[in-house]
Structures are given as C-alpha cells and as structure tokens.
PDB file of N, CA and C in Angstrom:
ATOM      1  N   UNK A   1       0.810  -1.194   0.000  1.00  0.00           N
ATOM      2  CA  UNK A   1       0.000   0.000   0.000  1.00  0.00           C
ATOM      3  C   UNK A   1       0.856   1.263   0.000  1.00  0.00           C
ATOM      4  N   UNK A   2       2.011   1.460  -1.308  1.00  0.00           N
ATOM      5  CA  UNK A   2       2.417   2.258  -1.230  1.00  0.00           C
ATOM      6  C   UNK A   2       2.303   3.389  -2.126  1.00  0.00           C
ATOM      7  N   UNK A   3       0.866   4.000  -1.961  1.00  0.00           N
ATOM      8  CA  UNK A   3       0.909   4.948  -3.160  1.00  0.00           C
ATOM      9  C   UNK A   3       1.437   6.332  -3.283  1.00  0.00           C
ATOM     10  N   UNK A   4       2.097   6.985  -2.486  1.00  0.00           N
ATOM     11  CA  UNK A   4       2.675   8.192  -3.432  1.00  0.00           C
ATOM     12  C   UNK A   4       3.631   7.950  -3.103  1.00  0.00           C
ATOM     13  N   UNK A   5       4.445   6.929  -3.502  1.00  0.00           N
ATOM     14  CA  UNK A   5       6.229   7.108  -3.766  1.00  0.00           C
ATOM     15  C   UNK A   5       6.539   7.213  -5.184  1.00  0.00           C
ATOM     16  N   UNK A   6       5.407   6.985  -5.983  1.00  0.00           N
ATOM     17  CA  UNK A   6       5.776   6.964  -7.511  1.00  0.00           C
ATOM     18  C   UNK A   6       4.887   8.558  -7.510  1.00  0.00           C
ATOM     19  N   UNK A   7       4.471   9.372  -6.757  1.00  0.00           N
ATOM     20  CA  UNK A   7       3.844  10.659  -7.535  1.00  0.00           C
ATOM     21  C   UNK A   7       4.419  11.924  -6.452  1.00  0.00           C
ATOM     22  N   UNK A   8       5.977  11.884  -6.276  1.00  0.00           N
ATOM     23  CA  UNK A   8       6.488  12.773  -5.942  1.00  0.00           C
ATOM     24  C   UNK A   8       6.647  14.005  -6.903  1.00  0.00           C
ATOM     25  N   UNK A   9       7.317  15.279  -6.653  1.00  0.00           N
ATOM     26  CA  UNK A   9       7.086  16.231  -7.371  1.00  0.00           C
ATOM     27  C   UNK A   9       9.130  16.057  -8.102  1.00  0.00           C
ATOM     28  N   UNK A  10       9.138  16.248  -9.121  1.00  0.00           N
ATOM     29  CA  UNK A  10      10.584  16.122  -9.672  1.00  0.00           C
ATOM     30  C   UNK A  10      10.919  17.492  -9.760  1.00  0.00           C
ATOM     31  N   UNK A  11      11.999  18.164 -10.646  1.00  0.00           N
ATOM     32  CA  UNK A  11      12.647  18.684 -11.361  1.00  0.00           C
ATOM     33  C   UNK A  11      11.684  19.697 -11.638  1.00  0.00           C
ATOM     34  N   UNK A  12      11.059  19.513 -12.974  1.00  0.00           N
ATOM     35  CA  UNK A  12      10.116  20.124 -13.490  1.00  0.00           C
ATOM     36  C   UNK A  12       8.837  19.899 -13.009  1.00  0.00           C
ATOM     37  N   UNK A  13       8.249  19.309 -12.218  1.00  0.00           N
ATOM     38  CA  UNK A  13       7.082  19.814 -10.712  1.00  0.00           C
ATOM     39  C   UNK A  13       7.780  20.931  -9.669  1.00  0.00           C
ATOM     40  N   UNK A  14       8.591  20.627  -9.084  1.00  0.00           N
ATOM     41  CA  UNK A  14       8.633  22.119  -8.561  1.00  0.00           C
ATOM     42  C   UNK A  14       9.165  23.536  -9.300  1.00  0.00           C
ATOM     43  N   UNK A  15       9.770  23.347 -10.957  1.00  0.00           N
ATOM     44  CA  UNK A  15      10.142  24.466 -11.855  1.00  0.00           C
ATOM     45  C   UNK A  15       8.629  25.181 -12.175  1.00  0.00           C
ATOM     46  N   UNK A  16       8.062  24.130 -12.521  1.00  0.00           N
ATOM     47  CA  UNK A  16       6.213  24.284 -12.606  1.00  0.00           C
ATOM     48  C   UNK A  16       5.105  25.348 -11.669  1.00  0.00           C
ATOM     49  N   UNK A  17       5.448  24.831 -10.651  1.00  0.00           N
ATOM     50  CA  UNK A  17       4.729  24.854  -9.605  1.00  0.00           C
ATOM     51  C   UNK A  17       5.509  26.186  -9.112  1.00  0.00           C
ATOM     52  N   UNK A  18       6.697  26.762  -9.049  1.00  0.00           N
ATOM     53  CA  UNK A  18       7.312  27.897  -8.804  1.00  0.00           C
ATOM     54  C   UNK A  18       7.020  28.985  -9.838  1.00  0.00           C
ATOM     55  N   UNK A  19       7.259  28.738 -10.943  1.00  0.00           N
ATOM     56  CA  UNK A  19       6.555  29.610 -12.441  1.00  0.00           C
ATOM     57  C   UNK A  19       5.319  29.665 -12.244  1.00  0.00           C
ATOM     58  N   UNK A  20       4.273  29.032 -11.868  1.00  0.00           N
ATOM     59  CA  UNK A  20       3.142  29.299 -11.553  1.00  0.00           C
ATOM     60  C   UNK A  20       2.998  30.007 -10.413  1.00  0.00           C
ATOM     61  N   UNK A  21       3.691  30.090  -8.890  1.00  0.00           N
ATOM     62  CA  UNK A  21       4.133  30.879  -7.992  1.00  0.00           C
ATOM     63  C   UNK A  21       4.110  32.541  -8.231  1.00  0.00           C
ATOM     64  N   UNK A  22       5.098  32.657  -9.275  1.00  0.00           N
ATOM     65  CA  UNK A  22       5.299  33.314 -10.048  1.00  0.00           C
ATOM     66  C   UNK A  22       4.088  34.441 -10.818  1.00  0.00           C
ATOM     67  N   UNK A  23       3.852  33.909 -10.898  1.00  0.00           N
ATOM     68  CA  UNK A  23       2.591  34.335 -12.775  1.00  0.00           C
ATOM     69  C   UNK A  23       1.469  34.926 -11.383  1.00  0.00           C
ATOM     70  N   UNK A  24       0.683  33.888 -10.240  1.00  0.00           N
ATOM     71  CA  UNK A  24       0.096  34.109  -9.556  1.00  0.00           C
ATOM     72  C   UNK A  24       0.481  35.445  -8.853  1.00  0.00           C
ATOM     73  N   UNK A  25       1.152  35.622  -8.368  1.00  0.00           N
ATOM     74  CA  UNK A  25       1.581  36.489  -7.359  1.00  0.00           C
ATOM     75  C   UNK A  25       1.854  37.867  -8.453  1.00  0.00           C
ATOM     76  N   UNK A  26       2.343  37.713  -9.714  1.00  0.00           N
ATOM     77  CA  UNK A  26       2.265  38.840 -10.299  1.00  0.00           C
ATOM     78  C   UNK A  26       1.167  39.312 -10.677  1.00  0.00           C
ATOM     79  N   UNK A  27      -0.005  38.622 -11.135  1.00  0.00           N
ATOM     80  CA  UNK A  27      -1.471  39.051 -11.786  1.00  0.00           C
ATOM     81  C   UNK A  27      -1.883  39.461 -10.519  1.00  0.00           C
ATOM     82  N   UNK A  28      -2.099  39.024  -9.794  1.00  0.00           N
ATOM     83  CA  UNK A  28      -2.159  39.576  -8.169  1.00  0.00           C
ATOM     84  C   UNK A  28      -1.909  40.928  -8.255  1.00  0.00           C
ATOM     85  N   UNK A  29      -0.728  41.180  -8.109  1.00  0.00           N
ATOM     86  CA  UNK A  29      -0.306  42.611  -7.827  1.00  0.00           C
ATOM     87  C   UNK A  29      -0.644  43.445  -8.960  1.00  0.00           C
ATOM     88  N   UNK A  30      -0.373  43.133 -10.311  1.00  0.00           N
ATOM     89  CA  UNK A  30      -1.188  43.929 -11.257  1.00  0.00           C
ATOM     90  C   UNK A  30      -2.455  44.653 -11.387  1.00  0.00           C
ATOM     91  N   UNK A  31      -3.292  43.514 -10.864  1.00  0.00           N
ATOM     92  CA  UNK A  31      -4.713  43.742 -10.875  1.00  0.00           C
ATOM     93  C   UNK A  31      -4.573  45.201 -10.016  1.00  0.00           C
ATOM     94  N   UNK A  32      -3.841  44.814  -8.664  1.00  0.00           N
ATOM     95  CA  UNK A  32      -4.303  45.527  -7.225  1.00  0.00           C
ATOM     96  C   UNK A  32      -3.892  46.806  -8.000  1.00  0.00           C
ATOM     97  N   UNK A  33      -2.711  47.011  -8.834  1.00  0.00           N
ATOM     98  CA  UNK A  33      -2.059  48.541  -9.493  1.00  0.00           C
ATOM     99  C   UNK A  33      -3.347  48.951 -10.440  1.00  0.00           C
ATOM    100  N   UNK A  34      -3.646  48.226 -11.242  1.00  0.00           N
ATOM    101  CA  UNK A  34      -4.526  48.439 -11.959  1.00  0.00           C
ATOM    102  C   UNK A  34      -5.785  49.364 -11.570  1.00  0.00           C
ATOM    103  N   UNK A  35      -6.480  48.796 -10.756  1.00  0.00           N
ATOM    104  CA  UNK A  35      -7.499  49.031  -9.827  1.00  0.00           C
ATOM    105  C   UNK A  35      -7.543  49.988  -8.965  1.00  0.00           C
ATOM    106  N   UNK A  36      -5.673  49.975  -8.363  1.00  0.00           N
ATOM    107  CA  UNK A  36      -5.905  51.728  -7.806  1.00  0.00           C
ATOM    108  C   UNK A  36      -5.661  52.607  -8.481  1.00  0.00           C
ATOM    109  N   UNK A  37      -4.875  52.100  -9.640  1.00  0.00           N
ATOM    110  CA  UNK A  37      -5.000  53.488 -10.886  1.00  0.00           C
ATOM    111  C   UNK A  37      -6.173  53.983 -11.478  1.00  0.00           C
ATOM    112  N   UNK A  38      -7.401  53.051 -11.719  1.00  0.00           N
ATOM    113  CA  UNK A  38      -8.614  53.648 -11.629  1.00  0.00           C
ATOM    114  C   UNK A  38      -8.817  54.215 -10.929  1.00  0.00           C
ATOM    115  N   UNK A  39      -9.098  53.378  -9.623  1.00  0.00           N
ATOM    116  CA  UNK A  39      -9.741  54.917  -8.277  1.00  0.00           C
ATOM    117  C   UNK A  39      -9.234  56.249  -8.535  1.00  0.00           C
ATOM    118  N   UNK A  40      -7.970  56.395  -8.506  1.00  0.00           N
ATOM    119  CA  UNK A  40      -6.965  57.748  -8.594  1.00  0.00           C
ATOM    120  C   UNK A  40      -7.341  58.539 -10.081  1.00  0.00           C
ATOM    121  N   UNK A  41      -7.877  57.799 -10.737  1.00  0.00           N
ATOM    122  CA  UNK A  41      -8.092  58.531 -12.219  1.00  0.00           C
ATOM    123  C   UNK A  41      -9.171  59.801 -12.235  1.00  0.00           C
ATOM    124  N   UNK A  42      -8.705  60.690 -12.532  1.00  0.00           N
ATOM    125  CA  UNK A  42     -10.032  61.749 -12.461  1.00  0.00           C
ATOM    126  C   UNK A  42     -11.460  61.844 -13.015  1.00  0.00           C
ATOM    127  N   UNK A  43     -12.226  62.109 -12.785  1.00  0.00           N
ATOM    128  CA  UNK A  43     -12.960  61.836 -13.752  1.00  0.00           C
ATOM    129  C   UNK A  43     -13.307  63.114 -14.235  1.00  0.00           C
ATOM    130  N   UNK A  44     -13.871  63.003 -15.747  1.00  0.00           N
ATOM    131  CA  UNK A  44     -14.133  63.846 -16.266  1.00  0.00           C
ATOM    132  C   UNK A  44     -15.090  65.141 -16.119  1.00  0.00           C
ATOM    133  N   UNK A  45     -15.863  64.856 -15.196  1.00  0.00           N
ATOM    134  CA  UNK A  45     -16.738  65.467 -14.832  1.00  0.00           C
ATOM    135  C   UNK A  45     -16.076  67.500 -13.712  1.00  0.00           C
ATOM    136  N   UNK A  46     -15.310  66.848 -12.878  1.00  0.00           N
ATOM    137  CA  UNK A  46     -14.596  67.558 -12.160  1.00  0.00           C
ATOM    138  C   UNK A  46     -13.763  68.200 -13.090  1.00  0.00           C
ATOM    139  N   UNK A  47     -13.133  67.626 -14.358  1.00  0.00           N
ATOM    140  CA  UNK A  47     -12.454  69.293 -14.915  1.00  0.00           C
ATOM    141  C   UNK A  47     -13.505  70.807 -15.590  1.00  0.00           C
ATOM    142  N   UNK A  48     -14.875  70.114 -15.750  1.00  0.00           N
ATOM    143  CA  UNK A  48     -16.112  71.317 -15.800  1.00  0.00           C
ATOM    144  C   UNK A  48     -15.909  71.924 -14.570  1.00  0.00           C
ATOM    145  N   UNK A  49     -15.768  71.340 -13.602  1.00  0.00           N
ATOM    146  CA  UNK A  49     -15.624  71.887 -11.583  1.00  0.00           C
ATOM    147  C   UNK A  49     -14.555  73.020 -12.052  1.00  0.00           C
ATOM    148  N   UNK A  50     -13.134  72.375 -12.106  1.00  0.00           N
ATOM    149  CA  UNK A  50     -12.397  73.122 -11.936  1.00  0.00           C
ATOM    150  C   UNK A  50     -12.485  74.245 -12.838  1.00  0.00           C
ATOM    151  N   UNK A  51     -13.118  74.204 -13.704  1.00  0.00           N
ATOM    152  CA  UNK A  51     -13.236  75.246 -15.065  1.00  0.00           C
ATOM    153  C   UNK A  51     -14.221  76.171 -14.274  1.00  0.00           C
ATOM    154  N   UNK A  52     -15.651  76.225 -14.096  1.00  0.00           N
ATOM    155  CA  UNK A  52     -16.264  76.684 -12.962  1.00  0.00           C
ATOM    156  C   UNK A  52     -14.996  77.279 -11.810  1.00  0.00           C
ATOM    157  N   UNK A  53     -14.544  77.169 -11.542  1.00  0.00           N
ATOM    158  CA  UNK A  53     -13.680  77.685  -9.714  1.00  0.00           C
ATOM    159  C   UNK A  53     -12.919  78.581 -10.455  1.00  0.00           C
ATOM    160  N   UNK A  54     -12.222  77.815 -11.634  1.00  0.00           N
ATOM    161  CA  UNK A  54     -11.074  79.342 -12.064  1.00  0.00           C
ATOM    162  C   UNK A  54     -12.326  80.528 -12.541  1.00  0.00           C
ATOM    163  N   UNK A  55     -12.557  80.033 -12.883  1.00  0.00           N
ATOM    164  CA  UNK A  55     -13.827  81.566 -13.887  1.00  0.00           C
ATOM    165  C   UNK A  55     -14.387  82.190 -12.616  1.00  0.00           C
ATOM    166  N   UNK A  56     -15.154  81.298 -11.737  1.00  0.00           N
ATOM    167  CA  UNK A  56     -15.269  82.301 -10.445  1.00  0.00           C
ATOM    168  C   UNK A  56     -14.534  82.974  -9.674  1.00  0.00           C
ATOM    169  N   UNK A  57     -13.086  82.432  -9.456  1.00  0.00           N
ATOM    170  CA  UNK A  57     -12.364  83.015  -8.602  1.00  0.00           C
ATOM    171  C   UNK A  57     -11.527  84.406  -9.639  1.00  0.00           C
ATOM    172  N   UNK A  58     -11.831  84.520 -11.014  1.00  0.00           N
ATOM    173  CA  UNK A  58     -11.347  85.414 -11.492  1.00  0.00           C
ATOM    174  C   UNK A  58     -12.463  86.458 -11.457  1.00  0.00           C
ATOM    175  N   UNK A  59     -13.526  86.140 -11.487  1.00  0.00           N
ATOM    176  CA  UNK A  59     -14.851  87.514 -11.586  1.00  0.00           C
ATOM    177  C   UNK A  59     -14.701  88.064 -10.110  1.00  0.00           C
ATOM    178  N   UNK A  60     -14.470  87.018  -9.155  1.00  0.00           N
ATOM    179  CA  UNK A  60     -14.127  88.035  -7.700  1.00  0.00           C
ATOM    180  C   UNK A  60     -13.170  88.839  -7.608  1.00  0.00           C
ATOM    181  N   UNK A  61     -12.320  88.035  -8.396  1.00  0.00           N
ATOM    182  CA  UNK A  61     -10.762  89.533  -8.083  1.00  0.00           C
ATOM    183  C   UNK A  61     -11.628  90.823  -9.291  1.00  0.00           C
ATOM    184  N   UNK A  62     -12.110  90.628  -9.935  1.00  0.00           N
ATOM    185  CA  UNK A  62     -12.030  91.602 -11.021  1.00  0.00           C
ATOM    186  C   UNK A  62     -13.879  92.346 -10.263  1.00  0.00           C
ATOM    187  N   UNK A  63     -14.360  91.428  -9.424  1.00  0.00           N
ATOM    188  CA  UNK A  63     -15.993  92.494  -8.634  1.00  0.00           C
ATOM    189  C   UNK A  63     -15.276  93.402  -7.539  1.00  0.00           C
ATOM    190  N   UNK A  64     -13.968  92.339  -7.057  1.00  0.00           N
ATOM    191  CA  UNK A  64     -13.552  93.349  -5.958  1.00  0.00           C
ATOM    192  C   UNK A  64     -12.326  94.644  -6.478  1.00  0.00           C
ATOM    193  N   UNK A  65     -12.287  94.710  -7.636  1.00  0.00           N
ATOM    194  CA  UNK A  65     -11.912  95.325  -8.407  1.00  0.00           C
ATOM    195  C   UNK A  65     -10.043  95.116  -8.173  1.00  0.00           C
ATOM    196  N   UNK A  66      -9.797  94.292  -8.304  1.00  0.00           N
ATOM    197  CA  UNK A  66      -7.937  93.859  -8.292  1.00  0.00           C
ATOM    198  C   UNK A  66      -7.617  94.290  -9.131  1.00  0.00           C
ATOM    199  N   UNK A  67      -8.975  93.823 -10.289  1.00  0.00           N
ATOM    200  CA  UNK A  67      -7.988  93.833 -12.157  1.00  0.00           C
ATOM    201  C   UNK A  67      -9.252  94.541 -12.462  1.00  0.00           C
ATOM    202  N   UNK A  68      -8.418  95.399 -13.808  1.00  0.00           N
ATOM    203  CA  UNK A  68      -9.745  96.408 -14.952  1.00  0.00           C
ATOM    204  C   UNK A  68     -10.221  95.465 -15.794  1.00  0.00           C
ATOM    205  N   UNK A  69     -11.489  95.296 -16.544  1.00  0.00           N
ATOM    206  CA  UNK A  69     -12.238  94.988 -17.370  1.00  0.00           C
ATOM    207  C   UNK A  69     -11.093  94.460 -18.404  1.00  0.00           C
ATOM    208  N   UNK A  70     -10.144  94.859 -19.273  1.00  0.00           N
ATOM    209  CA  UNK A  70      -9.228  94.334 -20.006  1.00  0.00           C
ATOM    210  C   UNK A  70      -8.486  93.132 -19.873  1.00  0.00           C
ATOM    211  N   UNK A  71      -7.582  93.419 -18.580  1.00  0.00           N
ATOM    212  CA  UNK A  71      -7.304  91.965 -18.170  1.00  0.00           C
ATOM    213  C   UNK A  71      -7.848  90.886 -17.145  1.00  0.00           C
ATOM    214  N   UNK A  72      -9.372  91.199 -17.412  1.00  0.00           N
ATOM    215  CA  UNK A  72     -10.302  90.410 -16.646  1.00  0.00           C
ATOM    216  C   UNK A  72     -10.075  89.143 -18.269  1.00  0.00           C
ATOM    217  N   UNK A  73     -10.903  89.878 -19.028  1.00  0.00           N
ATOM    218  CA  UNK A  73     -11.439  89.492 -20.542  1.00  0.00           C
ATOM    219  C   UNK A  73     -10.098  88.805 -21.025  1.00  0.00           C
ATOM    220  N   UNK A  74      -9.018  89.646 -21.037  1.00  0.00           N
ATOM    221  CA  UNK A  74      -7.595  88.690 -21.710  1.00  0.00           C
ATOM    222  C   UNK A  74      -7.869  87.343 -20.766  1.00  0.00           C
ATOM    223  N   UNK A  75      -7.579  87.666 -19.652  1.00  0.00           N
ATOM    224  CA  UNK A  75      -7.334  86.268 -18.430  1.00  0.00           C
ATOM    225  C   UNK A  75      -8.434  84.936 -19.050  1.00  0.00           C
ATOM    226  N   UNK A  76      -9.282  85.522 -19.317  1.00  0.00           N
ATOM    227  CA  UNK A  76     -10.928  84.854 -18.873  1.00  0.00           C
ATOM    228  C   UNK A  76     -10.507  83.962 -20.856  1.00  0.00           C
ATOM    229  N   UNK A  77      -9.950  85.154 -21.928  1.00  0.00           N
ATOM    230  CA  UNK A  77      -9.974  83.602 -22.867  1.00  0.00           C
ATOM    231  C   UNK A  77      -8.832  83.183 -22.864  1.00  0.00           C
ATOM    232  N   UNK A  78      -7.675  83.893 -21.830  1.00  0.00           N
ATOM    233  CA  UNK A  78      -6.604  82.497 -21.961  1.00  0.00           C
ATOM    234  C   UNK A  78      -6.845  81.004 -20.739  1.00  0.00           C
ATOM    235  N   UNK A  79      -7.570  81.653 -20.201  1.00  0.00           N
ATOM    236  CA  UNK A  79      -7.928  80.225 -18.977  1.00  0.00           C
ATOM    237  C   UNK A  79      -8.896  79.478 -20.022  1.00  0.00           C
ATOM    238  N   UNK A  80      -9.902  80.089 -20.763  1.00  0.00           N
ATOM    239  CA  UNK A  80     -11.035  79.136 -21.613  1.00  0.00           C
ATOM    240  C   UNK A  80     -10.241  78.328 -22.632  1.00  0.00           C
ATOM    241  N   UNK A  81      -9.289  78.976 -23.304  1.00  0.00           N
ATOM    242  CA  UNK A  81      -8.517  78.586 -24.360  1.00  0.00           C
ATOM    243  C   UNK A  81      -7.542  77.451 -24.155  1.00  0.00           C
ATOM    244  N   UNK A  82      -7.161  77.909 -22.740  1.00  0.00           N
ATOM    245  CA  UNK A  82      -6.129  76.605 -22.054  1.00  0.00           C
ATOM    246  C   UNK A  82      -7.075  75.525 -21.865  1.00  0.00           C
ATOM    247  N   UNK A  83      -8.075  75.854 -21.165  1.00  0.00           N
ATOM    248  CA  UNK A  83      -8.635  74.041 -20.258  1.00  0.00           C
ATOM    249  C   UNK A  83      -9.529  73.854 -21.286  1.00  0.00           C
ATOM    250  N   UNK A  84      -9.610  74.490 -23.074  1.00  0.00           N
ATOM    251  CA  UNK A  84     -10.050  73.367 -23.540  1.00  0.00           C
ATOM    252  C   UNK A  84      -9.461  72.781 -24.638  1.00  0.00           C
ATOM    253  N   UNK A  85      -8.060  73.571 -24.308  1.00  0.00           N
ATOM    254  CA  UNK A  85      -7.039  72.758 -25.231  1.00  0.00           C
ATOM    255  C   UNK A  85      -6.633  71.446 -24.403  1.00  0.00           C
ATOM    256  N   UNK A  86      -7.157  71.317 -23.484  1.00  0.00           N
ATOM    257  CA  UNK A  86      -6.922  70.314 -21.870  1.00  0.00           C
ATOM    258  C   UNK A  86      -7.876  68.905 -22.695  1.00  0.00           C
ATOM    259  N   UNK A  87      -8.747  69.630 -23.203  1.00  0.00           N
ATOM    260  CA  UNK A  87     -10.038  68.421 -22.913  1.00  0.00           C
ATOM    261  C   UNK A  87      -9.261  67.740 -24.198  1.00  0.00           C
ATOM    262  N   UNK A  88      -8.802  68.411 -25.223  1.00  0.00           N
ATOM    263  CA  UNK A  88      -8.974  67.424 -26.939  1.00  0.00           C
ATOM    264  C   UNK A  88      -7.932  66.530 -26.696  1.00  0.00           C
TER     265      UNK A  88
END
C-alpha cells in the first residue's frame, strides 16, 4: 500500500509549480495597481468643476476690483482657451 512514492514532485514539478508561484503572485499585484490606478483617475466630470472655480475666482478679483475689465477678458480667454485645449 504504497501509493505516493511513484507521484512525488521532480525537477520540473517544482520548476512548474514555482513559475506558476510566479505568474500568480504577479497578476495579483497587477490587478491591485490596476485598480488603484482607476480609483486615482479623475474623472471627467470635475475638470467642468475646476473650469467653474477658475472663472469664479477670477470675476471676484475683477468684482472686488484687483484687475480692470481688459485683463479680466484677456485672463478669462486664456484660462477658456487653455482648459479646452486640456479636454482634446
């Protein structure tokens, strides 16, 4: 009744079984990078936000009068011109 002396692991069972070690433990960690690089990804929605905050925070300097009407208007299409050279 001697059955696993003939179904030990050789040479290429544990080269196997380590390469598979291997492969496992890397898709593993991939996924996990993967997955928090989504979370961390912005979404698109929030660069309308931030487009909104600059345009407001420039009409306050220019209500509380910081800046004249001229370089309100310059400012106002180089910020429009920038964040939607952002989006293409």
């Amino acid at each position: 009744m001697m059955y696993w002396y003939d179904h030990d692991l050789d040479g290429w069972g544990y080269a196997w079984m380590s390469i598979g070690m291997v492969l496992f433990w890397g898709l593993l960690i991939a996924g996990f990078v993967i997955l928090v690089r989504l979370a961390m990804r912005p979404d698109p929605s929030s660069m309308n936000r931030r487009e909104l905050v600059a345009e407001q925070l420039l009409a306050e300097r220019f209500a509380r009068g910081e800046i004249d009407e001229k370089e309100y208007t310059d400012r106002l299409a180089t910020l429009r011109r920038h964040l939607t050279a952002g989006h293409s």
